[in-house]
PDB file of N, CA and C in Angstrom:
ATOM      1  N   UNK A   1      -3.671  66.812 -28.150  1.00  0.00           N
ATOM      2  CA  UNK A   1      -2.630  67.811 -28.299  1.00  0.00           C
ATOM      3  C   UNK A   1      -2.039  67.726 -29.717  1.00  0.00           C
ATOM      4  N   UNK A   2      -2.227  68.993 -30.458  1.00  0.00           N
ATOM      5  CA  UNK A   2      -1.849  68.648 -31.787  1.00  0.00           C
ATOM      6  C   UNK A   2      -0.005  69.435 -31.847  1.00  0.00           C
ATOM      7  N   UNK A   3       0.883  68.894 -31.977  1.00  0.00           N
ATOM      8  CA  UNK A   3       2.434  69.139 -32.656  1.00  0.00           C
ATOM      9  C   UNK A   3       2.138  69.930 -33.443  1.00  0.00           C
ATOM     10  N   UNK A   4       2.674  71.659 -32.633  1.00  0.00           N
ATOM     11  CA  UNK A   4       2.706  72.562 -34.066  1.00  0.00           C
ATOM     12  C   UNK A   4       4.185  72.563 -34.468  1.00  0.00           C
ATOM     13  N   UNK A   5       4.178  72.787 -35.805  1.00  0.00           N
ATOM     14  CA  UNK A   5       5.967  72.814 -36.696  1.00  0.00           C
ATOM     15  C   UNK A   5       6.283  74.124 -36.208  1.00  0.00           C
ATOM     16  N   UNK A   6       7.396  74.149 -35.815  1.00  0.00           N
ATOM     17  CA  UNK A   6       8.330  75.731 -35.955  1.00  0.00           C
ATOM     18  C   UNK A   6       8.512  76.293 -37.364  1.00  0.00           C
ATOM     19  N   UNK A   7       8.018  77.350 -36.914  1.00  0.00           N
ATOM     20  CA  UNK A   7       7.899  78.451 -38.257  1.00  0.00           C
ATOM     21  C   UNK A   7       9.217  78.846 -38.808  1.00  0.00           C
ATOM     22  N   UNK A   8       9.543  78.820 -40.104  1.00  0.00           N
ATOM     23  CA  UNK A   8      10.881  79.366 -40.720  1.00  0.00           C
ATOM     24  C   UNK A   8      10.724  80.817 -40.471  1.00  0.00           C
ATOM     25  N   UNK A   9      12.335  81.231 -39.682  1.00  0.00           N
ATOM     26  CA  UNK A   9      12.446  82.683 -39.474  1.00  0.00           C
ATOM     27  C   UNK A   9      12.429  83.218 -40.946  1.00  0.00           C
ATOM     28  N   UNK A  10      11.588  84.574 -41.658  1.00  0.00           N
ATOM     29  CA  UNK A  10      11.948  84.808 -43.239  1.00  0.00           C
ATOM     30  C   UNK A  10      13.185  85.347 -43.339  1.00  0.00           C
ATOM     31  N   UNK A  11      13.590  86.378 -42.543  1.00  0.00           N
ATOM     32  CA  UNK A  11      14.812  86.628 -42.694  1.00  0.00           C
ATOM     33  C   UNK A  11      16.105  85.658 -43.173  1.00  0.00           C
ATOM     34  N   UNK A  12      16.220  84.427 -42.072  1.00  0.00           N
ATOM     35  CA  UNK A  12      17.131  83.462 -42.309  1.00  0.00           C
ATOM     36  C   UNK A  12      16.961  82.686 -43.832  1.00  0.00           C
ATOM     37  N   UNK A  13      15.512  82.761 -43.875  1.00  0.00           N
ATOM     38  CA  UNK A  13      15.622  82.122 -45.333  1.00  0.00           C
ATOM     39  C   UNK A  13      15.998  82.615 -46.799  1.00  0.00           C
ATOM     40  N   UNK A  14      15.905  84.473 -46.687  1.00  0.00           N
ATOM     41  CA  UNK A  14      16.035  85.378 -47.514  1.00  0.00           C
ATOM     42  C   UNK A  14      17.775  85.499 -47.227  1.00  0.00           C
ATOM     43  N   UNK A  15      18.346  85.513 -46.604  1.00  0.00           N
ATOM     44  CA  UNK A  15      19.643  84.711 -46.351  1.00  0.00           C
ATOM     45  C   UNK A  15      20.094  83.826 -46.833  1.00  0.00           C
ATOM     46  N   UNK A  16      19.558  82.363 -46.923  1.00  0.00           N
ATOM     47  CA  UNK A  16      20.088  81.365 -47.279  1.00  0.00           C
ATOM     48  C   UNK A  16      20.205  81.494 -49.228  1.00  0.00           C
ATOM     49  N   UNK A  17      18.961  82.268 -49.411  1.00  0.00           N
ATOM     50  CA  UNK A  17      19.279  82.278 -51.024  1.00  0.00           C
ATOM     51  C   UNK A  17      18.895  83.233 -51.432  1.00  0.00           C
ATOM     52  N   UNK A  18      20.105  84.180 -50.708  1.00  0.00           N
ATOM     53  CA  UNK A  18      20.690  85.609 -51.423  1.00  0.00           C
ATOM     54  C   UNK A  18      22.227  85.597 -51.424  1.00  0.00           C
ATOM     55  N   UNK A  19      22.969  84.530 -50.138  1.00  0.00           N
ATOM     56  CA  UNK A  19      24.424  84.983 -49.778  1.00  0.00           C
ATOM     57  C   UNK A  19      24.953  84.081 -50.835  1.00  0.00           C
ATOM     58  N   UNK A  20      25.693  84.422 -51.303  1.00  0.00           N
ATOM     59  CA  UNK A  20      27.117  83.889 -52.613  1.00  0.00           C
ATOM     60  C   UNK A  20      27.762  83.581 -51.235  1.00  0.00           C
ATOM     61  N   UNK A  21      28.679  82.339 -51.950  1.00  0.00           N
ATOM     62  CA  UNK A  21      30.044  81.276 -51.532  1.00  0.00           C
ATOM     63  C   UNK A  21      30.815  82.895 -51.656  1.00  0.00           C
ATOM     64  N   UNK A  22      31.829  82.880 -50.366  1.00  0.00           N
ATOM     65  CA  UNK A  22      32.568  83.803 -50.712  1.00  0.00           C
ATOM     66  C   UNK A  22      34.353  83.461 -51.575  1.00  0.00           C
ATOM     67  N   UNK A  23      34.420  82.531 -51.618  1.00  0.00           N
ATOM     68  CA  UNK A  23      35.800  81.353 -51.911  1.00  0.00           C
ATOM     69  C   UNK A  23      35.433  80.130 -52.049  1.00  0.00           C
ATOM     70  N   UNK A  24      36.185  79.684 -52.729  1.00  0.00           N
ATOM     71  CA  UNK A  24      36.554  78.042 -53.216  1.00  0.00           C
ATOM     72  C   UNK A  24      36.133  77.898 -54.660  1.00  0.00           C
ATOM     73  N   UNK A  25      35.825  76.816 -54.748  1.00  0.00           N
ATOM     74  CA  UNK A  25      35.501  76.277 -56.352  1.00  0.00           C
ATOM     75  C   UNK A  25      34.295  76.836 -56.760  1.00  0.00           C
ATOM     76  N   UNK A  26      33.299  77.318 -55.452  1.00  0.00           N
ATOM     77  CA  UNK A  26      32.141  77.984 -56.098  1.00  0.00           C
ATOM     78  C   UNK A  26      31.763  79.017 -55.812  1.00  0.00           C
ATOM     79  N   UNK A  27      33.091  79.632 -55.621  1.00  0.00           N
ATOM     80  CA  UNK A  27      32.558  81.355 -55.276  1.00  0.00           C
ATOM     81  C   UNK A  27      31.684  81.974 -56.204  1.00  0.00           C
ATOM     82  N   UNK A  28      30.962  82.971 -55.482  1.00  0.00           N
ATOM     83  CA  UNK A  28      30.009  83.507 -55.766  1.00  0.00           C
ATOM     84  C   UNK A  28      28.729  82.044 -56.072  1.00  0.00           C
ATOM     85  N   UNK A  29      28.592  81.557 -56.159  1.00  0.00           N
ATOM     86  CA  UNK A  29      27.739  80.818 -56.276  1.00  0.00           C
ATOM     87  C   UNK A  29      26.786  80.974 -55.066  1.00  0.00           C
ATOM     88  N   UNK A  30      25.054  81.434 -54.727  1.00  0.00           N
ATOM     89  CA  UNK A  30      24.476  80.758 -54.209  1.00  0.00           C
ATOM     90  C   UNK A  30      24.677  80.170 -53.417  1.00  0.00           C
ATOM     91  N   UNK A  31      24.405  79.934 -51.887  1.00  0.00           N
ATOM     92  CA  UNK A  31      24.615  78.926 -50.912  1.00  0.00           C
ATOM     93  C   UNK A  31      23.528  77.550 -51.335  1.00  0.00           C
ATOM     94  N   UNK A  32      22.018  78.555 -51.738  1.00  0.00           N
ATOM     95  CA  UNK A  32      21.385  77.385 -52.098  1.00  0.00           C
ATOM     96  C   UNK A  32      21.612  76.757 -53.313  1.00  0.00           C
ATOM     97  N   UNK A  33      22.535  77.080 -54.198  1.00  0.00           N
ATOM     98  CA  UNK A  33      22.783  76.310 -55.466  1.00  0.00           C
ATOM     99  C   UNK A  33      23.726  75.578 -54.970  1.00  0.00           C
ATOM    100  N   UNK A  34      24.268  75.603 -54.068  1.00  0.00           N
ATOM    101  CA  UNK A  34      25.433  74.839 -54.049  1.00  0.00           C
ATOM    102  C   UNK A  34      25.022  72.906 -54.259  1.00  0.00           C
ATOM    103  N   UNK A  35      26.257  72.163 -54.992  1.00  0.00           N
ATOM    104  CA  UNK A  35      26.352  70.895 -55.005  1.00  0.00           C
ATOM    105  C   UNK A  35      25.975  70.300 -53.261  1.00  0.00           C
ATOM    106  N   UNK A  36      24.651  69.552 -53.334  1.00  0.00           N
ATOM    107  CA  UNK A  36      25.049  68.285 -51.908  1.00  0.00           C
ATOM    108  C   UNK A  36      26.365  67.803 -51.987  1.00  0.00           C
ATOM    109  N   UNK A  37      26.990  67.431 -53.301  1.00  0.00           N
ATOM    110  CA  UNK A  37      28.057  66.768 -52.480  1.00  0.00           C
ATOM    111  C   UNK A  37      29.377  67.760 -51.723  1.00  0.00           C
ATOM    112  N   UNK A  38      29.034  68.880 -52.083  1.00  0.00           N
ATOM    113  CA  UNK A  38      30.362  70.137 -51.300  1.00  0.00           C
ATOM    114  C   UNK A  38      29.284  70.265 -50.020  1.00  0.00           C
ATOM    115  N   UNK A  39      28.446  69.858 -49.641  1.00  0.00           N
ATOM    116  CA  UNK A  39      27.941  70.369 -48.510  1.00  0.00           C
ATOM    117  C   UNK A  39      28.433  69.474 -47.871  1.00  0.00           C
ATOM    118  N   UNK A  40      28.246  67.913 -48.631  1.00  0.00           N
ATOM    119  CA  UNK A  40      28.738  66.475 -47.724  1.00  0.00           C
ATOM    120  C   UNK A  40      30.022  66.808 -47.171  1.00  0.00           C
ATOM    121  N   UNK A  41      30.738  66.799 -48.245  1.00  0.00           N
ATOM    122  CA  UNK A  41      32.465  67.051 -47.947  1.00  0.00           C
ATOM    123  C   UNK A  41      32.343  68.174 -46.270  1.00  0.00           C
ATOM    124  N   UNK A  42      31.849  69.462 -46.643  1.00  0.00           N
ATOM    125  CA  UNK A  42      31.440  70.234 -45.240  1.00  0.00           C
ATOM    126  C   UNK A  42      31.483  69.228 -44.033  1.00  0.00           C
ATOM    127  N   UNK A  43      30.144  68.290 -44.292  1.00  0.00           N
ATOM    128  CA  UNK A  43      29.684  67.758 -43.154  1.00  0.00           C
ATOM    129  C   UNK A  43      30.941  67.127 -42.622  1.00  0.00           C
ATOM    130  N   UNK A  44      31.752  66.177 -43.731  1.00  0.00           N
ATOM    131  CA  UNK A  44      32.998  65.002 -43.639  1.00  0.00           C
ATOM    132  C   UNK A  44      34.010  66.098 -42.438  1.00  0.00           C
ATOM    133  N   UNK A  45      34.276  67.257 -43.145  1.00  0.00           N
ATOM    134  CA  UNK A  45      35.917  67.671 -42.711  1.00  0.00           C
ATOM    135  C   UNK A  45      35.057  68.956 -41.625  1.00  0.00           C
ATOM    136  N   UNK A  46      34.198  69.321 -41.534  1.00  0.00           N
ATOM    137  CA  UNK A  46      33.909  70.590 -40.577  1.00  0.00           C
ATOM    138  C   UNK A  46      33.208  72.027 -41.672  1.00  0.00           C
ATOM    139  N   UNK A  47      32.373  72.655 -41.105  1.00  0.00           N
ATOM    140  CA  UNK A  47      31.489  73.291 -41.674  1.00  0.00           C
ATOM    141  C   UNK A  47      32.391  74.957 -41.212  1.00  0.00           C
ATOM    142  N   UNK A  48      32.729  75.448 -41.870  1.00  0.00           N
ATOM    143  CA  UNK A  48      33.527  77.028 -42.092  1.00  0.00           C
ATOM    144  C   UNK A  48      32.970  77.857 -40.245  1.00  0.00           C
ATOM    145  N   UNK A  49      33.639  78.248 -38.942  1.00  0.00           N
ATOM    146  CA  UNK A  49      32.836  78.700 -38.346  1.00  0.00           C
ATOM    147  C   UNK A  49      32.471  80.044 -38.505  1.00  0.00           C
ATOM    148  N   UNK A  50      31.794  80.684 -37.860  1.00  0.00           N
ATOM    149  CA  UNK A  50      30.644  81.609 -38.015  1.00  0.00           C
ATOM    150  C   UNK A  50      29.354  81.330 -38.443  1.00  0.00           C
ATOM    151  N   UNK A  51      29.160  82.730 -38.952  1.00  0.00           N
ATOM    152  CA  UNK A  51      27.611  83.024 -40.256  1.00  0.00           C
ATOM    153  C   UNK A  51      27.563  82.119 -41.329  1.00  0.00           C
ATOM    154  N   UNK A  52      28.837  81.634 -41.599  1.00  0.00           N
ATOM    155  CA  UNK A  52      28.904  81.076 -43.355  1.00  0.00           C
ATOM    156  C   UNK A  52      28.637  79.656 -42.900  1.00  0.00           C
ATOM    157  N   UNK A  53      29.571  78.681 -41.867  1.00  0.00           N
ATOM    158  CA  UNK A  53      29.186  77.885 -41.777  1.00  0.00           C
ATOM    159  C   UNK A  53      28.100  77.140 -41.024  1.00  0.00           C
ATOM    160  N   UNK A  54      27.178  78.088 -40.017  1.00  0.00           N
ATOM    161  CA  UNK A  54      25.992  77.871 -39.953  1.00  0.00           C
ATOM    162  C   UNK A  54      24.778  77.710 -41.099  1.00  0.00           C
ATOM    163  N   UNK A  55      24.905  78.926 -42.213  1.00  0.00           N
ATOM    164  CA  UNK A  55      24.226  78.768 -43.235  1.00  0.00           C
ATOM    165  C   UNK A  55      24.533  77.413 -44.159  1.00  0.00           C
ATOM    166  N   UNK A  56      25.735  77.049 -43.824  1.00  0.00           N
ATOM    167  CA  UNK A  56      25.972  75.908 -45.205  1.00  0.00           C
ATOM    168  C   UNK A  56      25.361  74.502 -44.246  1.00  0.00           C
ATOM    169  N   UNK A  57      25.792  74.792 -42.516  1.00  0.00           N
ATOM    170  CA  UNK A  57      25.170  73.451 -41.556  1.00  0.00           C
ATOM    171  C   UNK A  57      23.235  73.236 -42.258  1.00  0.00           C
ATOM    172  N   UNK A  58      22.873  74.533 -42.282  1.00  0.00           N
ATOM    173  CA  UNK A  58      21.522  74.980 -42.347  1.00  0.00           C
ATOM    174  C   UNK A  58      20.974  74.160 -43.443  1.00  0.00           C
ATOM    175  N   UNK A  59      21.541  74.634 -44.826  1.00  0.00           N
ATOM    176  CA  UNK A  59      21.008  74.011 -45.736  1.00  0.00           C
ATOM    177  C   UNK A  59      21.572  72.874 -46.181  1.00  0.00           C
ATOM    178  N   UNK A  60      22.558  72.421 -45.680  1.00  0.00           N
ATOM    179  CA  UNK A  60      22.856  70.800 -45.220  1.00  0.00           C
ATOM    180  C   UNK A  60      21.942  69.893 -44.772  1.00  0.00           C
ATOM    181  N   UNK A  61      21.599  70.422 -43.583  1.00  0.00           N
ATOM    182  CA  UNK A  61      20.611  69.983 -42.690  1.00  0.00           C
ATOM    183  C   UNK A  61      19.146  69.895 -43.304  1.00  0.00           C
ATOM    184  N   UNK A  62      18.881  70.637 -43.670  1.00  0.00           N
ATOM    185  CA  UNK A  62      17.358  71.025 -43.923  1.00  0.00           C
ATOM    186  C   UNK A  62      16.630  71.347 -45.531  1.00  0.00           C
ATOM    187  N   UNK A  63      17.771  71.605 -46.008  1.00  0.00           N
ATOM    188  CA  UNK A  63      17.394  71.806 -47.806  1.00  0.00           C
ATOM    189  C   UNK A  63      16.516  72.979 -47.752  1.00  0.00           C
ATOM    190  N   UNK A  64      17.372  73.688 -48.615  1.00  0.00           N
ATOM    191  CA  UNK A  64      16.477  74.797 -49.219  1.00  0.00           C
ATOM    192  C   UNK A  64      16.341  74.453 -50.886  1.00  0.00           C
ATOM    193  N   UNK A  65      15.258  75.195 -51.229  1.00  0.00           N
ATOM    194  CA  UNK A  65      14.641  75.198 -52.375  1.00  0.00           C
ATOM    195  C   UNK A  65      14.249  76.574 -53.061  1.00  0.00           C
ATOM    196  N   UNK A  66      14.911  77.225 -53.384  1.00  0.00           N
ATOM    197  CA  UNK A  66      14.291  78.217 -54.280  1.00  0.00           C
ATOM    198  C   UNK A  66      13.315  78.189 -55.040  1.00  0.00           C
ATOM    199  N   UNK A  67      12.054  78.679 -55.166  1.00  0.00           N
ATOM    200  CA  UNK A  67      11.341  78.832 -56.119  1.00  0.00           C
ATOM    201  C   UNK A  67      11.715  79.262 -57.030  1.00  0.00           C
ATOM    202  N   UNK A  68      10.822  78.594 -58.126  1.00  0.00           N
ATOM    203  CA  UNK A  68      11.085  78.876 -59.465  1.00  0.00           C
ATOM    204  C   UNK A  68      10.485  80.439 -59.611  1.00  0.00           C
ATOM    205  N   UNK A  69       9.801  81.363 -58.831  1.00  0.00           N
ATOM    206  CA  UNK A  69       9.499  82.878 -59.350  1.00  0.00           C
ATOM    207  C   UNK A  69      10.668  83.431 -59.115  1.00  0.00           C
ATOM    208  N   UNK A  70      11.214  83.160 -58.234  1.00  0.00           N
ATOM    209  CA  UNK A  70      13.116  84.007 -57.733  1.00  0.00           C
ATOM    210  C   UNK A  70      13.899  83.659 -58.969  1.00  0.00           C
ATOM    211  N   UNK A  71      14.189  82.681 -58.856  1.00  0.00           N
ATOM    212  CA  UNK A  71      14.999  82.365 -60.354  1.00  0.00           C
ATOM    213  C   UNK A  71      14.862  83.331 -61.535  1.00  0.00           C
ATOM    214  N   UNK A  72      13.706  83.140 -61.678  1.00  0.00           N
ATOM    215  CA  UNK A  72      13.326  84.782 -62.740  1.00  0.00           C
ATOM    216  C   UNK A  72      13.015  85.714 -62.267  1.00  0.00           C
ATOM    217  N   UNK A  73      13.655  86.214 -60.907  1.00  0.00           N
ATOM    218  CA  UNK A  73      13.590  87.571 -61.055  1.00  0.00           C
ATOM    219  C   UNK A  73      12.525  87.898 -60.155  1.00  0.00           C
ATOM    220  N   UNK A  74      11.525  87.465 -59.676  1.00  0.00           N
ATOM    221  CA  UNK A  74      10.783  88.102 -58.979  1.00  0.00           C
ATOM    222  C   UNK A  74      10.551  88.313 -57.402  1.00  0.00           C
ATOM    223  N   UNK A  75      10.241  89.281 -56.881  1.00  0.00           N
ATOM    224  CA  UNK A  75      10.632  89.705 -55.871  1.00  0.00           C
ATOM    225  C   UNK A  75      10.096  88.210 -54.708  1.00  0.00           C
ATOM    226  N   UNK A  76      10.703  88.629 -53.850  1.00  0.00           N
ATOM    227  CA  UNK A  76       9.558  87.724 -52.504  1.00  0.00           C
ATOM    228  C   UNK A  76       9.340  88.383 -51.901  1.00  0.00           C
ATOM    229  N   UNK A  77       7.964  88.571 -51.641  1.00  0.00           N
ATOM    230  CA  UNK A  77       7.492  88.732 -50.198  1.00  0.00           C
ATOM    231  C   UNK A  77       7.408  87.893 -49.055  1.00  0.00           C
ATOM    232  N   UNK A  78       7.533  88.237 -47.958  1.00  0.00           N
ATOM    233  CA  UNK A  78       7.632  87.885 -46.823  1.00  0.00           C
ATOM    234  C   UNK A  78       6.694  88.401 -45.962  1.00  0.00           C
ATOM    235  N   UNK A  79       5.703  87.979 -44.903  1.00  0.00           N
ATOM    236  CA  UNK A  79       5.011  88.484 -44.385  1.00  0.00           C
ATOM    237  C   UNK A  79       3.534  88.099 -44.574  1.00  0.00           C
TER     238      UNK A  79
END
């Protein structure tokens, strides 16, 4: 029996590094740019509830990585 991995939903991931911080020290910033250590602090005192603080639990949890083609600009496909 081979362990298959769960597939990343694309949506959620085209999410994670498109949504800007809406407040604090790094508004507008990227969720995925954000500092580990403001995610730590998250983890320490409680993660924002809703959408926002699922996404920040998310890439807390799991790390996202932007590619370097997004960074400059280029589209992603998905699919």
């Amino acid at each position: 029996m081979v362990d298959e991995q769960p597939q990343a939903n694309p949506e959620i991931l085209i999410k994670l590094v498109t949504t800007k911080m809406p407040y604090g020290k790094y508004k507008d910033s990227l969720l995925c740019d954000l500092p580990m250590s403001y995610l730590e602090w998250f983890a320490r005192k409680g993660f924002p509830k809703g959408g926002l603080g699922i996404s920040l639990q998310t890439i807390y949890e799991n790390g996202v990585v932007v590619p370097a083609a997004l960074e400059e600009g280029e589209a992603l496909v998905v699919g």
